[in-house]
Protein backbone atom coordinates (compact mmCIF):
# COMPACT_ATOMS: atom_id res chain seq x y z
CA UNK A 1 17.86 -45.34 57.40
CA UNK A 2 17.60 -42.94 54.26
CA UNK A 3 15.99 -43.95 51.39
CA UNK A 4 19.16 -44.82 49.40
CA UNK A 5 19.75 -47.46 52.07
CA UNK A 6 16.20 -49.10 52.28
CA UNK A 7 16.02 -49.28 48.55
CA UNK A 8 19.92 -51.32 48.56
CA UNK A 9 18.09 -53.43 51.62
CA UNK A 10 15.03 -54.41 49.86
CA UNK A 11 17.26 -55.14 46.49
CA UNK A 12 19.32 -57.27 48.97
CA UNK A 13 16.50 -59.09 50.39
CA UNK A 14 15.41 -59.43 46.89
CA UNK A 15 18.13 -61.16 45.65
CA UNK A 16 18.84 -63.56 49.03
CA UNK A 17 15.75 -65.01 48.62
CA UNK A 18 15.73 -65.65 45.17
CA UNK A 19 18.87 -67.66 45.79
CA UNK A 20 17.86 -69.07 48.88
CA UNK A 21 14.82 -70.21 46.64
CA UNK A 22 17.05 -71.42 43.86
CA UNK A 23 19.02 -73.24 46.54
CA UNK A 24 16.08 -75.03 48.70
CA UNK A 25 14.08 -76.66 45.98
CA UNK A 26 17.53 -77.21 43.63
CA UNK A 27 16.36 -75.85 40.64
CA UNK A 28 19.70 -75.98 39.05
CA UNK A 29 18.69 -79.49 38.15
CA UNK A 30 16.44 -78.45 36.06
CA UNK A 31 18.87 -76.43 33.89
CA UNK A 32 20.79 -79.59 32.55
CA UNK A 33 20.51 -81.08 28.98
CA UNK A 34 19.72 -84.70 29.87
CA UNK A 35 16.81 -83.19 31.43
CA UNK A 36 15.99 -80.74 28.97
CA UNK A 37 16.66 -83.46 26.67
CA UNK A 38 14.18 -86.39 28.58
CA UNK A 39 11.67 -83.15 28.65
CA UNK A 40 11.41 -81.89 25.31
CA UNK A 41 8.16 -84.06 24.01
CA UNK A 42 6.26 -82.47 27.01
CA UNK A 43 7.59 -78.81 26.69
CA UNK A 44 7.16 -78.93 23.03
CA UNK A 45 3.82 -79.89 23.40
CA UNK A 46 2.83 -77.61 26.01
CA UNK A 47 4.46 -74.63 23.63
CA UNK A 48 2.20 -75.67 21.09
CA UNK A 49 -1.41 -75.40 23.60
CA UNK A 50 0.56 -72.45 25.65
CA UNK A 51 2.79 -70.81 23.34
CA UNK A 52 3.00 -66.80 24.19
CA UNK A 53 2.82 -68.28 28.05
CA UNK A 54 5.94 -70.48 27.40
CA UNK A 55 7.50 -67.80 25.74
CA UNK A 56 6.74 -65.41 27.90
CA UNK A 57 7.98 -67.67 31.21
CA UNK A 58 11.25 -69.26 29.14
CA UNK A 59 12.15 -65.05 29.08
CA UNK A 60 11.25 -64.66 32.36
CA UNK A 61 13.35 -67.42 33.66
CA UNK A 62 16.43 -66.78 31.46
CA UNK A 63 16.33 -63.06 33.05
CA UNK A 64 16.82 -64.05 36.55
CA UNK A 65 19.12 -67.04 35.76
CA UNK A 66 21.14 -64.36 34.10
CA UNK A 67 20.62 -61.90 36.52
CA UNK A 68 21.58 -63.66 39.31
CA UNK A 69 24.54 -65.39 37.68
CA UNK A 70 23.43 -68.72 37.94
CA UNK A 71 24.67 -70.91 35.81
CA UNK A 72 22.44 -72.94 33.25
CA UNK A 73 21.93 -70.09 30.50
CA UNK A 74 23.85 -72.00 27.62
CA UNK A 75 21.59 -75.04 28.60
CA UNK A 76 18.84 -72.87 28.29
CA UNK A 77 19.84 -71.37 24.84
CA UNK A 78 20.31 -74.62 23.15
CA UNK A 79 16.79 -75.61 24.32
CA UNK A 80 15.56 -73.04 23.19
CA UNK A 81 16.62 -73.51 19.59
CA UNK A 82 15.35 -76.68 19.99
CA UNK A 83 12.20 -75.93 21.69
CA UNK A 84 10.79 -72.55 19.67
CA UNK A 85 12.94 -72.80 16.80
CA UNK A 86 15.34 -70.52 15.49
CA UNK A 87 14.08 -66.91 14.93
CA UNK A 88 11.61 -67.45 17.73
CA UNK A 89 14.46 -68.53 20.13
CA UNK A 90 17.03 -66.11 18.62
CA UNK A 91 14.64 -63.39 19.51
CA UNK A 92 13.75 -64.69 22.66
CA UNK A 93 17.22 -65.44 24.12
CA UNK A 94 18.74 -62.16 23.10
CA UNK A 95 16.76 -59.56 24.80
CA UNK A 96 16.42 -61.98 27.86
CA UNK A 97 20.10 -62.67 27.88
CA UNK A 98 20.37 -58.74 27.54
CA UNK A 99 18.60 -57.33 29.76
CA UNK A 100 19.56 -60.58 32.51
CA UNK A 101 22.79 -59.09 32.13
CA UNK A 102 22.19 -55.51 32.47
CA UNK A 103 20.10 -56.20 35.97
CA UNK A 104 23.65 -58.10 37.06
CA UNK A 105 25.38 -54.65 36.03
CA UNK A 106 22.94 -52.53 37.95
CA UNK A 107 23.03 -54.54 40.95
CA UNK A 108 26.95 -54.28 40.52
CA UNK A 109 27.32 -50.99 40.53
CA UNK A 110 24.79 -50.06 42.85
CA UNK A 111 25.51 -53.04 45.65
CA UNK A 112 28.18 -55.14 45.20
CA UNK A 113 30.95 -52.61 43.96
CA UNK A 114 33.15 -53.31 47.15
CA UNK A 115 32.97 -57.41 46.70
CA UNK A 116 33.55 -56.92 42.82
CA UNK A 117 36.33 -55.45 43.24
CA UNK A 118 37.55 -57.15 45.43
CA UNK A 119 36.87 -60.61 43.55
CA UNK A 120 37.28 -59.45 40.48
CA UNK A 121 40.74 -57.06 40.89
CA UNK A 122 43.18 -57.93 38.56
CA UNK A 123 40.31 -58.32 35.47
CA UNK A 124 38.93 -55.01 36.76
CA UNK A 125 42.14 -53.26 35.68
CA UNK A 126 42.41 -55.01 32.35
CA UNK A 127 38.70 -53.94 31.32
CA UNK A 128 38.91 -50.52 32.97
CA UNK A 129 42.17 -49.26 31.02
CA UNK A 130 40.20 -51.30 27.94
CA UNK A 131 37.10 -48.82 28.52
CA UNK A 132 39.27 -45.74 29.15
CA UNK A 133 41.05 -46.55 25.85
CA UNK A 134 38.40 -47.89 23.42
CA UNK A 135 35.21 -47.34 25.05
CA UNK A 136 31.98 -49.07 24.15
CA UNK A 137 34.25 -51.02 21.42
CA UNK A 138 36.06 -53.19 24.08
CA UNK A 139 32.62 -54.04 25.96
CA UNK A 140 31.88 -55.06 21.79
CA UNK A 141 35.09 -56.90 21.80
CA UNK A 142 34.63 -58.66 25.28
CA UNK A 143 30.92 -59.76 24.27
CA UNK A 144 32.00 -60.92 21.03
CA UNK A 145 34.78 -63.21 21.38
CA UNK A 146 34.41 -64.11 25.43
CA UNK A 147 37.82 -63.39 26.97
CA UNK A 148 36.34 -63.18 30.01
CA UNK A 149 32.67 -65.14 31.44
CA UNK A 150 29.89 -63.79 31.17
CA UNK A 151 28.90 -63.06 34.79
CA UNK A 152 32.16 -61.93 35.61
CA UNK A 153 31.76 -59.54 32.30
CA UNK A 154 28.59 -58.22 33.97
CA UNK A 155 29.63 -57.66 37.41
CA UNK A 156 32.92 -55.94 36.68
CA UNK A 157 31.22 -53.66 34.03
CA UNK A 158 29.04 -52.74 36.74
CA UNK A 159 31.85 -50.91 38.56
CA UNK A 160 32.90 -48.69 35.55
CA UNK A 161 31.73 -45.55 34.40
CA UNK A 162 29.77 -46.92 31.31
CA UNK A 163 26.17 -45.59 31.03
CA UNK A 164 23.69 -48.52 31.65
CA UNK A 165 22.12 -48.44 28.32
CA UNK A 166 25.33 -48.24 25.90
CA UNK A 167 25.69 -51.72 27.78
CA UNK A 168 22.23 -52.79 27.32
CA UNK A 169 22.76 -51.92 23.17
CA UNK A 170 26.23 -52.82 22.69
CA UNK A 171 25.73 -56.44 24.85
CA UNK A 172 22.67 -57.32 22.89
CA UNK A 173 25.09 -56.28 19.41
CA UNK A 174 27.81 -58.07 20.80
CA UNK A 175 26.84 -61.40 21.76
CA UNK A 176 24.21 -61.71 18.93
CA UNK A 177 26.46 -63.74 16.53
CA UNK A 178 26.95 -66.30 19.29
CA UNK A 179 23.49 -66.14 20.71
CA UNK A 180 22.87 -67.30 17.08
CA UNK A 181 25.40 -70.10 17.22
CA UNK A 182 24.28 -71.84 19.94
CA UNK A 183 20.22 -71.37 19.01
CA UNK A 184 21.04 -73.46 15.78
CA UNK A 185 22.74 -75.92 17.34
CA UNK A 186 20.29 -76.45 20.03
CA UNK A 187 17.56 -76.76 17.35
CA UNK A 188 19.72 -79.37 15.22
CA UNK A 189 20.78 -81.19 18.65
CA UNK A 190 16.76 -81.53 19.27
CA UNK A 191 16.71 -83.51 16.27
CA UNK A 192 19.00 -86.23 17.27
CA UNK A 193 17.67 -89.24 18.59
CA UNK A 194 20.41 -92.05 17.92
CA UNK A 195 24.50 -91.85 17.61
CA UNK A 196 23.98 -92.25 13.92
CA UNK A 197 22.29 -88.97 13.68
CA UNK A 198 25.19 -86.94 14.74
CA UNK A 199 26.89 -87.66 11.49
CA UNK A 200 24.52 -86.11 9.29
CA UNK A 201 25.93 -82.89 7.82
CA UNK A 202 23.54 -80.39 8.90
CA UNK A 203 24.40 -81.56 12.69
CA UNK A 204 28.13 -81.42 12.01
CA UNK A 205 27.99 -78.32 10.42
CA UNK A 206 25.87 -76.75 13.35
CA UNK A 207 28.59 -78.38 15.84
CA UNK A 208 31.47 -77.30 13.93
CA UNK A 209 30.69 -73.80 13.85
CA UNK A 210 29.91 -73.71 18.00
CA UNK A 211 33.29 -75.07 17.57
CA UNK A 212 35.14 -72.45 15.57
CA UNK A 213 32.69 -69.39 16.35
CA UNK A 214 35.75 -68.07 18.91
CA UNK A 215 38.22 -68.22 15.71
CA UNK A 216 35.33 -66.42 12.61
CA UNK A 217 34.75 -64.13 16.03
CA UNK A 218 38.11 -62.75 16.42
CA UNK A 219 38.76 -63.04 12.33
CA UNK A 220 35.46 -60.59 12.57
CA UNK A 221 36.67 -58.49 15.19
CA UNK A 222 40.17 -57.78 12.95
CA UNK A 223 38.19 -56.89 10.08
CA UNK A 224 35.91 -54.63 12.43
CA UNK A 225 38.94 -52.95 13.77
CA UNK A 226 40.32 -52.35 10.66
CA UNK A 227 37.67 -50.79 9.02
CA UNK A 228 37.33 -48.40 12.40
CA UNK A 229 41.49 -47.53 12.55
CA UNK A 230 41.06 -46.52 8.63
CA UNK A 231 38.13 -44.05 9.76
């Protein structure tokens, strides 16, 4: 066995048991708002005794939940608005989500390049000619108004020719505006406590714009274009 081939096997193992892991104690049950929600008095006060330690193991987390694809991370990003608050979270969520996603990339394009293509074909086409064309701008595009999810954004980057870190940079760039979005509502949604809440207009503003964010996204993406084709 070279060492090429030990170093996939050990990634491999890696991986399987995380998700065997993930699988035998269910810890996707744990990544749901009602529990997040029936949770937060406990977590908030254990931020406040503990708070570089929560931090530091809400990143950790986030990473492998994004790393290994599992789903959960917009639970996570709402509680974390509502958990650390909004600069804090913002802060938090965006390198985490980052470099999550970048591990998912790596392991992409250095051991799952046969299944992703294979799973993946017809939107590997579609964001290959879009890389060949535009370049780092169409990862931009991708991240900021999500055509396509996030995982499968991840693993099908993986198999293209895009250096690992323009797609750390240009995915933290990209999906800060809606990293942002979702950290303010999850802060205003920690607030609510009764129906009658929700009708408050700093909660229906925060709601309304994870509403609309696709729509001011691709508004934002014209204007971005523009100003690039006039270059």
């Amino acid at each position: 066995m070279t060492a090429i081939q030990a170093k996939r096997l050990a990634i491999v193992t890696t991986i399987a048991l995380l998700f065997f892991i993930v699988w035998y104690f269910n810890l996707t049950e744990y990544l749901t708002l009602e529990y997040i929600k029936m949770k937060q008095d406990a977590f908030r006060m254990l931020h406040q005794d503990h708070m570089f330690l929560v931090v530091g193991g809400f990143i950790l987390i986030y990473i492998l939940v994004t790393a290994l694809s599992i789903p959960g991370a917009a639970i996570m990003t709402l509680a974390a608005g509502g958990l650390f608050g909004f600069w804090t979270a913002l802060i938090a969520v965006s390198f985490a989500s980052t470099i999550g996603a970048t591990l998912a990339c790596f392991v992409s394009r250095y051991i799952l390049k046969d299944w992703v293509q294979k799973s993946f074909g017809s939107k590997i086409k579609k964001i290959d000619d879009g890389i060949k064309k535009e370049g780092a701008f169409y990862l931009f595009t991708v991240r900021l108004v999500p055509i396509f999810p996030f995982f499968a954004v991840n693993l099908v980057m993986g198999i293209t020719s895009l250096p690992l870190h323009t797609f750390f940079w240009v995915s933290q760039l990209g999906m800060l505006p809606g990293t942002a979005v979702f950290v303010n509502a999850g802060k205003q949604l920690a607030t609510i406590n009764d129906v009658a809440d929700v009708l408050q207009p700093v909660h229906l503003i925060s709601f309304a714009l994870l509403g609309i964010f696709p729509l001011i996204a691709k508004f934002l993406l014209k204007f971005i274009r523009k100003i690039k084709e006039s270059n």
